[in-house]
Structures are given as structure tokens and as C-alpha cells.
N, C-alpha and C. Protein backbone atom coordinates (compact mmCIF):
# COMPACT_ATOMS: atom_id res chain seq x y z
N UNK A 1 1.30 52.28 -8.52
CA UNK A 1 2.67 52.65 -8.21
C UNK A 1 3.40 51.41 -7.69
N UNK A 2 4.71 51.45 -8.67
CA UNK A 2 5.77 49.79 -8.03
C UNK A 2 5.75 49.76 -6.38
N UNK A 3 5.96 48.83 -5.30
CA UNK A 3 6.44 48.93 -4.23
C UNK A 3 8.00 49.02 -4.92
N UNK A 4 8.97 49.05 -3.60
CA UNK A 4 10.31 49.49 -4.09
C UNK A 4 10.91 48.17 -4.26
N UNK A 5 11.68 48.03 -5.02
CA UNK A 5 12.40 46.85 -5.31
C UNK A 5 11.65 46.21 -5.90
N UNK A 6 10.26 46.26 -6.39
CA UNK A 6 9.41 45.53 -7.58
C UNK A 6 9.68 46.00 -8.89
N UNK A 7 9.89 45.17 -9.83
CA UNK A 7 10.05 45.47 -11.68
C UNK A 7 9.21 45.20 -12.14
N UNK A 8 8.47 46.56 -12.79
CA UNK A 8 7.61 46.51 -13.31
C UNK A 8 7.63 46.25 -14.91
N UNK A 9 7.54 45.69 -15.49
CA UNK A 9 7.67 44.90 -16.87
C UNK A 9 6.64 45.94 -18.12
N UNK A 10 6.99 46.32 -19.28
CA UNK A 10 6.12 46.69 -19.87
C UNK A 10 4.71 46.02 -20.56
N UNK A 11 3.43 46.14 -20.53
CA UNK A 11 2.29 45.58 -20.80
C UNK A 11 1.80 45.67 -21.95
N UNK A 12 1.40 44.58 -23.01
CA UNK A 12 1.24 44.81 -24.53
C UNK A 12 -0.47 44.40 -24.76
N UNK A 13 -1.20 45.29 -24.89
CA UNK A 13 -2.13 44.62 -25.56
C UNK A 13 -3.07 43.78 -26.70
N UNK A 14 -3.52 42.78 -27.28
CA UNK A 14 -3.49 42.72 -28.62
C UNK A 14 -4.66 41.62 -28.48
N UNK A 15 -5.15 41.36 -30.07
CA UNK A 15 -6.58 40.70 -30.16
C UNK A 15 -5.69 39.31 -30.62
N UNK A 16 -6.56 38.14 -30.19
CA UNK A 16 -6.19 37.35 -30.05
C UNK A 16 -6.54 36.26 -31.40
N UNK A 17 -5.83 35.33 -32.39
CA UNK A 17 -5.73 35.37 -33.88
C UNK A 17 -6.83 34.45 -34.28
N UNK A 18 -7.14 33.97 -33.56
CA UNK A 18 -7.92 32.87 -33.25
C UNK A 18 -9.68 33.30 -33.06
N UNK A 19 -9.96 34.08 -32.03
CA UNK A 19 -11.01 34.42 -31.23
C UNK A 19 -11.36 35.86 -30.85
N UNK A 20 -9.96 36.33 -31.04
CA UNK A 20 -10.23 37.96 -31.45
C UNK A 20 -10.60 38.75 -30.25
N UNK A 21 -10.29 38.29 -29.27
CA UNK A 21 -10.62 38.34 -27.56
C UNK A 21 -9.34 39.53 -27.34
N UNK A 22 -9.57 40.90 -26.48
CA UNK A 22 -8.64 41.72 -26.36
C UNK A 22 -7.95 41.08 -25.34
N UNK A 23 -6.29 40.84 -25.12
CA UNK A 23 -6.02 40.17 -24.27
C UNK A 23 -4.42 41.19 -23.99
N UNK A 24 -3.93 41.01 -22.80
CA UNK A 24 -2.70 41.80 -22.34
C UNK A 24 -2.01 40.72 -22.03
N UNK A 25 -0.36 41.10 -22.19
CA UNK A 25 0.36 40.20 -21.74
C UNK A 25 2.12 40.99 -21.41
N UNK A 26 2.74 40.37 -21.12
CA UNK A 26 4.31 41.15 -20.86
C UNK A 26 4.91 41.72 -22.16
N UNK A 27 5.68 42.40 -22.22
CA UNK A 27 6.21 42.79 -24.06
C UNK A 27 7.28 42.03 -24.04
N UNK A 28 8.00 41.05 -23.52
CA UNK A 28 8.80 40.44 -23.43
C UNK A 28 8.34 38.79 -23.90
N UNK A 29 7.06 38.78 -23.30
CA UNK A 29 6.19 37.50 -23.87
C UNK A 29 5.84 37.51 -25.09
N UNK A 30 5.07 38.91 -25.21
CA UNK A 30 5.12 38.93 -26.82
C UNK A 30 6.03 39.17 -27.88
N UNK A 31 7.16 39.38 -27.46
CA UNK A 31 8.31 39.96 -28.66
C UNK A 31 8.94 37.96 -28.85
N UNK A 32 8.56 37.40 -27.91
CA UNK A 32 8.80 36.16 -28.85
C UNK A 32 8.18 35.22 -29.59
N UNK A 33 7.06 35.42 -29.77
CA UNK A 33 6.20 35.01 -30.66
C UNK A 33 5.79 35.57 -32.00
N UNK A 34 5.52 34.66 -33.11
CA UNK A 34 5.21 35.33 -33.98
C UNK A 34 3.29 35.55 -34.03
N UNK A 35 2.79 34.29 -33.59
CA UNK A 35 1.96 34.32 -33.54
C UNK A 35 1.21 34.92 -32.46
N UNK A 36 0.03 35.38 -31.61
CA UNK A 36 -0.39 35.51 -30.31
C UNK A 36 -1.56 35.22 -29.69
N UNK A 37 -2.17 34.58 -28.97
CA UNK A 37 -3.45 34.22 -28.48
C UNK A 37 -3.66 34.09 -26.88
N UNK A 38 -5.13 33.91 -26.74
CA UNK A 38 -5.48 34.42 -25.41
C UNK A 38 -5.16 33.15 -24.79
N UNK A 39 -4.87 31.65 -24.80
CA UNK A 39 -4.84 30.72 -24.24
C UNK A 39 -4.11 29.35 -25.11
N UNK A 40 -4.14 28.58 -24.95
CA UNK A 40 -3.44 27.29 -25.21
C UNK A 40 -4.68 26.70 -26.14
N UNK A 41 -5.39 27.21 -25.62
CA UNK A 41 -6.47 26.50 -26.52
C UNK A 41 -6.96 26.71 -27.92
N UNK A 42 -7.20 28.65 -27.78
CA UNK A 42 -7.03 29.07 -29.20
C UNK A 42 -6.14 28.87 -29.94
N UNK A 43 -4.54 28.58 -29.31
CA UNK A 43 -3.67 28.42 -30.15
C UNK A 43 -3.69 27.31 -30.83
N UNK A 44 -4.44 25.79 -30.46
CA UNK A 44 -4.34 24.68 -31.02
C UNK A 44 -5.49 24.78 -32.03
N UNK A 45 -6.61 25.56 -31.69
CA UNK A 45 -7.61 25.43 -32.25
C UNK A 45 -6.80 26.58 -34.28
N UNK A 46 -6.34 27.28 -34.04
CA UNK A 46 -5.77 27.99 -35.00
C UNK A 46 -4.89 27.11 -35.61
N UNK A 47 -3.93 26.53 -34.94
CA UNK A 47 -2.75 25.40 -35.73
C UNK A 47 -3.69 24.03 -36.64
N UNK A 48 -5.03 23.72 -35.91
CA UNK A 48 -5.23 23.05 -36.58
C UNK A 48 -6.00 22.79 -38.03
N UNK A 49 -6.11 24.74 -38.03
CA UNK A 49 -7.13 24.97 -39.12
C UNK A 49 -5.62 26.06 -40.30
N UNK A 50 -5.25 26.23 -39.79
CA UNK A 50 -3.83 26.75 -40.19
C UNK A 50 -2.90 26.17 -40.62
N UNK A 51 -2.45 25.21 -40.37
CA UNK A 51 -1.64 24.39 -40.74
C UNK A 51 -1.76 23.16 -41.60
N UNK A 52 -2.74 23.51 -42.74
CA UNK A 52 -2.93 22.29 -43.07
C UNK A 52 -2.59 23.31 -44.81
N UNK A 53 -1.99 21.97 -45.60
CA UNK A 53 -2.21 22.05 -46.80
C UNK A 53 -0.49 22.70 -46.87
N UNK A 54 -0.46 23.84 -47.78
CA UNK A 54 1.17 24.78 -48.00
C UNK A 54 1.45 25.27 -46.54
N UNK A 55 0.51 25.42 -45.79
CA UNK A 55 0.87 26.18 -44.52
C UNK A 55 1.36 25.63 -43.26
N UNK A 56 2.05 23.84 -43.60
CA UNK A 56 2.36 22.79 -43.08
C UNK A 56 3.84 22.40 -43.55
N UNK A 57 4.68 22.71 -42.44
CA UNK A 57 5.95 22.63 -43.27
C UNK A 57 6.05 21.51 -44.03
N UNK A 58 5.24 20.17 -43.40
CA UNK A 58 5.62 18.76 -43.68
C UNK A 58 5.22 18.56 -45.25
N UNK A 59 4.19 19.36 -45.63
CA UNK A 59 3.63 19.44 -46.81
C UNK A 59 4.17 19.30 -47.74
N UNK A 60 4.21 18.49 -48.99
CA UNK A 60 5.34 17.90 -49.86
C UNK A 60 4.49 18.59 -51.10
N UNK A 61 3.36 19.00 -51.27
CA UNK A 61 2.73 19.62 -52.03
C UNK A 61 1.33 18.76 -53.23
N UNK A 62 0.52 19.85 -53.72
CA UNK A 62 -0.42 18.75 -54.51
C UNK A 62 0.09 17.29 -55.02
N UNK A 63 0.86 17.58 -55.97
CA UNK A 63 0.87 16.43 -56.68
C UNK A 63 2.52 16.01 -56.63
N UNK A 64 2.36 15.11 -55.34
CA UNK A 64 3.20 14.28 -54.74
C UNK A 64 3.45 12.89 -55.74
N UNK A 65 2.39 12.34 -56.13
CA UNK A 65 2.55 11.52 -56.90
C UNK A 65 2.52 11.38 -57.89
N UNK A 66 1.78 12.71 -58.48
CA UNK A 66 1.70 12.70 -59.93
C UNK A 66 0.44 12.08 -61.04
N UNK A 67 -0.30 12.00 -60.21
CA UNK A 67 -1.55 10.92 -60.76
C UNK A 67 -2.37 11.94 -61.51
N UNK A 68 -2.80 11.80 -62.56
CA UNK A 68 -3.31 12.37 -63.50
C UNK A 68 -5.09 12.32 -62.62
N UNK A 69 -5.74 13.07 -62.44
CA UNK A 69 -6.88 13.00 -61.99
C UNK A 69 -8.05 13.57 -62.95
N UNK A 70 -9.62 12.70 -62.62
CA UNK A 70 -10.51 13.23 -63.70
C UNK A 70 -11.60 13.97 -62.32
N UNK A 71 -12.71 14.46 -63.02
CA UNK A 71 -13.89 15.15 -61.92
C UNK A 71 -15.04 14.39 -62.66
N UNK A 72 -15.75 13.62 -61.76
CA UNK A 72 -16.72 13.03 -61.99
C UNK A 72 -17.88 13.62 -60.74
N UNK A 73 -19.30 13.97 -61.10
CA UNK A 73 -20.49 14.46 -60.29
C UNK A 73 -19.53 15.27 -58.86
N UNK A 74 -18.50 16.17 -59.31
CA UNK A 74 -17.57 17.33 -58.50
C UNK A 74 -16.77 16.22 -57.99
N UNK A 75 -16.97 15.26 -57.95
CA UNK A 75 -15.94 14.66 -57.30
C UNK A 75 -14.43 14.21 -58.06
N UNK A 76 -13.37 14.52 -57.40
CA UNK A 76 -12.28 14.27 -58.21
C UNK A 76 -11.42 13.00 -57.41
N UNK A 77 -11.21 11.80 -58.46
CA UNK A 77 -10.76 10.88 -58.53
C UNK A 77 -9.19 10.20 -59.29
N UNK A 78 -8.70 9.94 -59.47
CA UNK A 78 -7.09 9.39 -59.67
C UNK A 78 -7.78 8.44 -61.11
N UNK A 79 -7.72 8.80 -62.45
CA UNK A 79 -7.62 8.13 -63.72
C UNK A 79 -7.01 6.56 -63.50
N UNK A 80 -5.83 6.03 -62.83
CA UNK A 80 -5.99 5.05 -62.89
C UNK A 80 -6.69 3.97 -62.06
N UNK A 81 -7.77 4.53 -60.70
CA UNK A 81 -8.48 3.82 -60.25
C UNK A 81 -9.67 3.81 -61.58
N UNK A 82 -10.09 4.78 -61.73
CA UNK A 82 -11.39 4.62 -62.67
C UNK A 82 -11.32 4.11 -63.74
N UNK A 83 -10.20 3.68 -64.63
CA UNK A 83 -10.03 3.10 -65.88
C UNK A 83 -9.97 1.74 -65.31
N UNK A 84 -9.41 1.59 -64.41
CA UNK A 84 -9.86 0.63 -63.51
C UNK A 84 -11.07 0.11 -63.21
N UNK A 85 -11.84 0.42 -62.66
CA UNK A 85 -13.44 0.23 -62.69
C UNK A 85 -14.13 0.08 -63.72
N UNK A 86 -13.71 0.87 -64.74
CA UNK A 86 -14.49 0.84 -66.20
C UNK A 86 -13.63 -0.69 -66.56
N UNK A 87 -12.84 -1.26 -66.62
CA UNK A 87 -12.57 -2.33 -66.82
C UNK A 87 -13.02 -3.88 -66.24
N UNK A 88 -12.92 -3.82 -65.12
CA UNK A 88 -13.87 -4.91 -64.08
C UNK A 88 -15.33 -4.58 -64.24
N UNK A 89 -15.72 -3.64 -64.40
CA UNK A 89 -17.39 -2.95 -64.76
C UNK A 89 -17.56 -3.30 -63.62
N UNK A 90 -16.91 -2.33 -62.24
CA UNK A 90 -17.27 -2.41 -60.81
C UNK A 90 -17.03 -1.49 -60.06
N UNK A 91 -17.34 -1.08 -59.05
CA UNK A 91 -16.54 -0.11 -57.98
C UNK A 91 -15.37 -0.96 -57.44
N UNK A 92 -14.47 -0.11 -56.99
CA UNK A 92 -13.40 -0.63 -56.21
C UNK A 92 -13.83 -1.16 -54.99
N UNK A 93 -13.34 -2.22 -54.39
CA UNK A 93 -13.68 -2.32 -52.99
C UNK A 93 -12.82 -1.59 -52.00
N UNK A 94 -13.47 -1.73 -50.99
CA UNK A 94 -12.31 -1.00 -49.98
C UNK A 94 -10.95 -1.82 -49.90
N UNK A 95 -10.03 -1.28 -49.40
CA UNK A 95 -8.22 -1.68 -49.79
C UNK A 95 -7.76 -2.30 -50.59
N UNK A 96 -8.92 -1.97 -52.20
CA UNK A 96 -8.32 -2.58 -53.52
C UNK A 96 -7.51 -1.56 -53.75
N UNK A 97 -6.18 -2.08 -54.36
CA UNK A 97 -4.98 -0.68 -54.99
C UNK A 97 -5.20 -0.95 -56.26
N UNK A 98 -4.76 0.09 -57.57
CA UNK A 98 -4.15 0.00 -58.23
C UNK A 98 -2.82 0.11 -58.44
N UNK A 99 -2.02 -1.21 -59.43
CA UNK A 99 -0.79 -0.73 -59.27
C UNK A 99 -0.05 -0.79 -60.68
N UNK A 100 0.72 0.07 -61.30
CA UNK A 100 1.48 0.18 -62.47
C UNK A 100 2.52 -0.94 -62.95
N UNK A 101 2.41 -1.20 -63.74
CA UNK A 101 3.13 -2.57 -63.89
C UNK A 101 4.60 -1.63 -64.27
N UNK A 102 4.61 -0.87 -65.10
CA UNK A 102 5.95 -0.27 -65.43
C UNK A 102 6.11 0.91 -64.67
N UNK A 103 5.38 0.84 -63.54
CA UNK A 103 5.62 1.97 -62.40
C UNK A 103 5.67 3.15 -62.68
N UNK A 104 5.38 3.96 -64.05
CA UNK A 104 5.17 5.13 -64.12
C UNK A 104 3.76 5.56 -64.00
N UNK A 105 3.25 6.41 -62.85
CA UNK A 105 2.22 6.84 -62.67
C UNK A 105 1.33 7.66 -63.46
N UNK A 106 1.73 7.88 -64.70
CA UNK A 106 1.05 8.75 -66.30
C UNK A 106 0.53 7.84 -67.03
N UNK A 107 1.07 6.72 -66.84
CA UNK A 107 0.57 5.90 -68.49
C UNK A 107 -0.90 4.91 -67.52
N UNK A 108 -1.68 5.35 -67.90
CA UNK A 108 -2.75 4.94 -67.25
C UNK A 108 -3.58 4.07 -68.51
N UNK A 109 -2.74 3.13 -69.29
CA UNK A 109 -3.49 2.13 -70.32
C UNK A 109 -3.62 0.92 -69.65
N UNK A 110 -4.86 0.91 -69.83
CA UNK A 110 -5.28 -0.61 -69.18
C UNK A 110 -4.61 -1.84 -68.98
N UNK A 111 -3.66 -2.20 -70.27
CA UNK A 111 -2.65 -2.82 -70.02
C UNK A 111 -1.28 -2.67 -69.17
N UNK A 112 -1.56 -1.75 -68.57
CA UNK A 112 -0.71 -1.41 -67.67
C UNK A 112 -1.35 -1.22 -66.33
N UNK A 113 -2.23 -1.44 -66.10
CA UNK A 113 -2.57 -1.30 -64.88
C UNK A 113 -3.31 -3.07 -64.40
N UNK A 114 -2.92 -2.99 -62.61
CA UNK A 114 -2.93 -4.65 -62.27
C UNK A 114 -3.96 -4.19 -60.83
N UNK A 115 -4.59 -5.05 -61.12
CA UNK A 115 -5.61 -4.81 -59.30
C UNK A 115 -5.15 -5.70 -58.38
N UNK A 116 -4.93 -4.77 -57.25
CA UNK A 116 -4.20 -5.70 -56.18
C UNK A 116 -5.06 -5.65 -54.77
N UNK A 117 -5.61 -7.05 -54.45
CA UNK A 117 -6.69 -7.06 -53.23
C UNK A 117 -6.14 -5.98 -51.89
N UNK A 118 -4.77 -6.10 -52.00
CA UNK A 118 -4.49 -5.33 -50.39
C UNK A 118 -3.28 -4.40 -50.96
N UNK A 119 -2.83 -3.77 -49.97
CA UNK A 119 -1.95 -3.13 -49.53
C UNK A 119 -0.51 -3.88 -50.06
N UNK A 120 -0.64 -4.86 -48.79
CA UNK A 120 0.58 -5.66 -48.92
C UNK A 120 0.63 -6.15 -50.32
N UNK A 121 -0.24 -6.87 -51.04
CA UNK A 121 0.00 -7.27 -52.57
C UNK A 121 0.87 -5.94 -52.81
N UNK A 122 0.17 -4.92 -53.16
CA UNK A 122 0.85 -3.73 -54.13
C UNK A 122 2.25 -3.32 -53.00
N UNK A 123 2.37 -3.77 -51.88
CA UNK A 123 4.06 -3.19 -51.73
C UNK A 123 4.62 -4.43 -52.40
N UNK A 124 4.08 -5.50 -52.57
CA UNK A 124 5.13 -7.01 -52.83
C UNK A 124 5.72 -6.65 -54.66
N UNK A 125 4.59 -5.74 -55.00
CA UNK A 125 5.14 -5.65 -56.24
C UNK A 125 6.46 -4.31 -56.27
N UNK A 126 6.05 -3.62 -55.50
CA UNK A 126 6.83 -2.56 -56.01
C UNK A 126 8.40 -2.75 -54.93
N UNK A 127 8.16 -3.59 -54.08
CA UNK A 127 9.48 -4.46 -53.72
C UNK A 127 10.67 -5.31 -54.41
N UNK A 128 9.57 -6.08 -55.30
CA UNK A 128 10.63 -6.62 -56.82
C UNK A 128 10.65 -6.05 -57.57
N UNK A 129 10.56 -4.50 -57.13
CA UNK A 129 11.25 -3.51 -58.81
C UNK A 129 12.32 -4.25 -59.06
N UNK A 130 13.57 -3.57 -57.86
CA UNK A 130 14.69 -3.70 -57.81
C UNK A 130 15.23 -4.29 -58.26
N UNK A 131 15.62 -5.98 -58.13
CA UNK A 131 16.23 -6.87 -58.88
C UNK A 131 15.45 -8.03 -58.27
N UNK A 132 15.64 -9.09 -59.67
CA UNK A 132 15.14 -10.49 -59.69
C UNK A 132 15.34 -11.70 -58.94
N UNK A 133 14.83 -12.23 -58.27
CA UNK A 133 15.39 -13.27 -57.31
C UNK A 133 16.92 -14.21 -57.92
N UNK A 134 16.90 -13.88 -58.95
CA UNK A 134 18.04 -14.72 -59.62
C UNK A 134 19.40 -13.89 -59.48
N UNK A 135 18.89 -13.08 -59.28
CA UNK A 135 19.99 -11.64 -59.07
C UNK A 135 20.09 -11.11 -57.71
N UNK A 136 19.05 -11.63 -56.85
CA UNK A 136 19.49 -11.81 -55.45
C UNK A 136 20.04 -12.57 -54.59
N UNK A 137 19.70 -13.82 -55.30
CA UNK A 137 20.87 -14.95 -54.83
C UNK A 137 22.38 -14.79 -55.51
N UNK A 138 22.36 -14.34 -56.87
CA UNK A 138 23.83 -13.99 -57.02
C UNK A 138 24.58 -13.29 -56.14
N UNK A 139 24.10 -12.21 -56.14
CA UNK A 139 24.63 -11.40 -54.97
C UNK A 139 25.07 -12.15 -53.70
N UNK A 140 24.22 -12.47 -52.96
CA UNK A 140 24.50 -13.31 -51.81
C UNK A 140 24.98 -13.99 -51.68
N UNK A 141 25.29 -15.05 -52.56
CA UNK A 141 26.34 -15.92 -52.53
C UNK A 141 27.65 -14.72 -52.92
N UNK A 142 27.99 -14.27 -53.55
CA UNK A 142 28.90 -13.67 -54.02
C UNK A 142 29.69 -12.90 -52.66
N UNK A 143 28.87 -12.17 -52.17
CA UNK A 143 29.33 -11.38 -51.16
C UNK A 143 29.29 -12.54 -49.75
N UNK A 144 28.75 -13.73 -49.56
CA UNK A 144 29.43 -13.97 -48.39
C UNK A 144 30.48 -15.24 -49.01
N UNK A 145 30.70 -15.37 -50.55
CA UNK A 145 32.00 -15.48 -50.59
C UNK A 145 33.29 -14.44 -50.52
N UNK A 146 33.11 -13.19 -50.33
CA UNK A 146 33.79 -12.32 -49.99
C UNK A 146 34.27 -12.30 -48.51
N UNK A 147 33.04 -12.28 -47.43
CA UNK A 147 33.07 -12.31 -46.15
C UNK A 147 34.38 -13.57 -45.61
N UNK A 148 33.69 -14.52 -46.37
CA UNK A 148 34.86 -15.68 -46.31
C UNK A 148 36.29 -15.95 -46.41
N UNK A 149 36.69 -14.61 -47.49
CA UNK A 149 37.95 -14.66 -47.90
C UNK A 149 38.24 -13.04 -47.13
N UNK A 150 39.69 -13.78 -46.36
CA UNK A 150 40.31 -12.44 -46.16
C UNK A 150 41.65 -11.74 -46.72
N UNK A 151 41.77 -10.68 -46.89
CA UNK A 151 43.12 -10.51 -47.53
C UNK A 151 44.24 -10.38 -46.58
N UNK A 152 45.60 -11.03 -46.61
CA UNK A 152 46.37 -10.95 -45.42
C UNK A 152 47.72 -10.10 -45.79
N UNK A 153 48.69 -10.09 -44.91
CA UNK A 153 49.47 -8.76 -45.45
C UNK A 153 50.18 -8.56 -46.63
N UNK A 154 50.30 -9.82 -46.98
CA UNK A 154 51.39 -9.76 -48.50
C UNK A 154 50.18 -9.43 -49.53
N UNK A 155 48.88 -9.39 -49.44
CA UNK A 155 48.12 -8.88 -50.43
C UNK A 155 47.26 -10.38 -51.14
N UNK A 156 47.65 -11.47 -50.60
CA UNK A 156 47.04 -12.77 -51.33
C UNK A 156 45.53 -13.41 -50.26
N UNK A 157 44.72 -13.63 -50.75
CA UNK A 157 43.76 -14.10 -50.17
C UNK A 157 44.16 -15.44 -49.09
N UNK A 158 43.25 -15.29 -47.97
CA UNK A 158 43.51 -16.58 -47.50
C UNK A 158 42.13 -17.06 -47.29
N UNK A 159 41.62 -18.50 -47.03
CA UNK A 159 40.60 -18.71 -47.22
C UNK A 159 39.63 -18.99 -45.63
N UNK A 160 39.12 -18.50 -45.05
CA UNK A 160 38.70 -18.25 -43.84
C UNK A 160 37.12 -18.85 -43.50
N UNK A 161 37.32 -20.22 -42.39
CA UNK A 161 36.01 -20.71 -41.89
C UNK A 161 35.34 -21.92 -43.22
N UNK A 162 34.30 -21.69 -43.53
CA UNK A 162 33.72 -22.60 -44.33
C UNK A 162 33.76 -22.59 -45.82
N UNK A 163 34.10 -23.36 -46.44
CA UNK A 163 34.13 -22.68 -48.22
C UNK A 163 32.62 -22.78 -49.11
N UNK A 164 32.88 -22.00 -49.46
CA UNK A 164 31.27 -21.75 -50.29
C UNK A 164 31.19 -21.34 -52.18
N UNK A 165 30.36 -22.59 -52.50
CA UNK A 165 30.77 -22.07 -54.11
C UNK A 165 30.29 -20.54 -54.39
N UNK A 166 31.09 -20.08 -55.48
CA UNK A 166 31.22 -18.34 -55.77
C UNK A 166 30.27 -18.43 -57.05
N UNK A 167 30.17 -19.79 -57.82
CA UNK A 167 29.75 -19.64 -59.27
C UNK A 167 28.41 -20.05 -58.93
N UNK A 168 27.17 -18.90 -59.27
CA UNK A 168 25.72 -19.86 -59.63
C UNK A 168 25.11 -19.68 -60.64
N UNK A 169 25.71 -20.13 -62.16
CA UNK A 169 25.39 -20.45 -63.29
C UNK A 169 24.36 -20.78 -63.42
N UNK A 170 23.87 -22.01 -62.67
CA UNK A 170 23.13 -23.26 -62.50
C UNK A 170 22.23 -22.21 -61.39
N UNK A 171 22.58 -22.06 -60.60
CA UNK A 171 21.29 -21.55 -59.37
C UNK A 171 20.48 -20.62 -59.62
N UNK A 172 19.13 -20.93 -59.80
CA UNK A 172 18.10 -19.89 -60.14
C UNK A 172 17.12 -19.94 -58.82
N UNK A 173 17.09 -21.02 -58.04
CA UNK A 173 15.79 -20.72 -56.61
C UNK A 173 16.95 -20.71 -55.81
N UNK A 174 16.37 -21.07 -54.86
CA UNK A 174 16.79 -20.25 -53.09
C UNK A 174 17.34 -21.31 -52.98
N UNK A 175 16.46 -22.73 -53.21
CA UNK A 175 16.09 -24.03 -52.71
C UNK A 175 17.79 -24.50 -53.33
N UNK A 176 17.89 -24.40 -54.44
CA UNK A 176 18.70 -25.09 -55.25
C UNK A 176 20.30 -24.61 -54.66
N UNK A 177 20.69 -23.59 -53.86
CA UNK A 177 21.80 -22.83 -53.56
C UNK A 177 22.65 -23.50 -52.01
């Protein structure tokens, strides 16, 4: 029986998802959860067997990359490491990549595939997708001949700070600019 002026809260009982332990708690505690467990502990121990794979929001799904895969003695492996191997007539070493020369991850013909000792090799390649060093110095010169020139109110350029040639016909290295 309440003393007077005590609120007594309604009491929910339920098995716990994890460990299956009968456990009670407030109905107010439980109406906000979807999930419920007897402690902090079952609950991590459940998230971490739960949450993995589709049941992980972060989860981008199987085939993220798209790599055509074969099954060798149950084990399943990525076609362009192993056409790989069958080519060097070796195992891969540890932090050897393969990397696509025309960057589509399907065409797995030998001539298209490049072995790269590290990591960093295979980002250096897929860094100069983009454009060619000859096409990065254009740019750059180009645009901080822009920076240079300002437009003033009648609408005509004026020429601002240091002058810098705009044309690199001629400039193909860094060195040469």
C-alpha cells in the first residue's frame, strides 16, 4: 500500500532479448524502447551480434564494389586478386592491391589489371584518374591569373599585384612554369 503522497508508477514485466532473464521495470521505461533488456550489458552484447550486416544502418550492402567473386576450397575470393596470382604464379603478399587500370571493377583481363606493393601506390593511381598533370598546371596558372585580375566598376579589368603569364602552350612540368 502507497504511503500518502507517494506515486506509484505502473510495473511491466518482460524477458530480456538477449538472455531471456524475467526482468520488471516502470511502463513508462518501457514504452520507450523498442528494444528491452535486463542490463547495459545484455544490451551491448545483443547490438553487437545484431547489428551487423543489413541490420546496421551504416551498411551500404553486399556488393559495394561490385567485384565479381569466385569460391575456391569454400573459400570466396575477389576474381581480380586471383587472376592475379595465376599470373605472377604466386600468392599475394600481405598489402599487395590489385588495381584496374580502366577502373572498372568487371573487366577482370589480365591486361587490365596492375599489382600495386601498398596501399598508397593504388590510391596514387586512382588519384590521377581525374586529370593529367598537364591539365593541372593549366588550370592553375589560369585561375591565379584570374585571382590577379580584378574587375572594377565600369566592367574593364584592372591588373592587380604581380603579373603572371595566362598562356602554357609550352608548359608541360611543374619545373618549367
Amino acid at each position: 500500500m502507497p504511503l500518502k503522497g507517494e506515486i506509484t508508477a505502473k510495473r511491466i514485466t518482460y524477458n530480456c532479448e538477449n538472455c531471456s532473464v524475467l526482468t520488471e521495470t516502470r511502463e513508462i521505461y518501457y514504452n520507450r524502447r523498442k528494444h528491452h533488456f535486463c542490463g547495459r550489458r545484455c544490451q551491448c552484447l545483443w547490438q553487437s551480434k545484431s547489428r551487423l550486416r543489413e541490420h546496421n544502418p551504416y551498411w551500404k550492402g553486399d556488393k559495394k564494389y561490385n567485384y565479381k567473386k569466385i569460391t575456391i576450397d569454400g573459400k570466396s575470393i575477389p576474381l581480380h586478386r586471383f587472376k592475379m596470382e595465376q599470373t605472377i604464379k604466386r600468392k599475394l603478399r600481405k598489402g599487395e592491391e590489385v588495381h584496374h587500370i580502366d577502373f572498372n571493377p568487371l573487366n577482370n583481363d589480365s591486361s587490365n589489371l596492375l599489382l600495386c606493393s601498398s596501399k598508397a601506390e593504388h590510391r596514387k593511381h586512382h588519384r590521377s584518374r581525374g586529370i593529367s598533370n598537364e591539365q593541372k598546371i593549366n588550370v592553375r596558372t589560369q585561375s591565379s591569373s584570374l585571382q590577379d585580375s580584378k574587375i572594377n566598376r565600369r566592367g574593364t579589368s584592372k591588373r592587380v599585384g604581380k603579373t603572371r603569364r595566362t598562356s602554357t602552350s609550352e608548359c608541360y612540368f611543374k619545373e618549367d612554369c
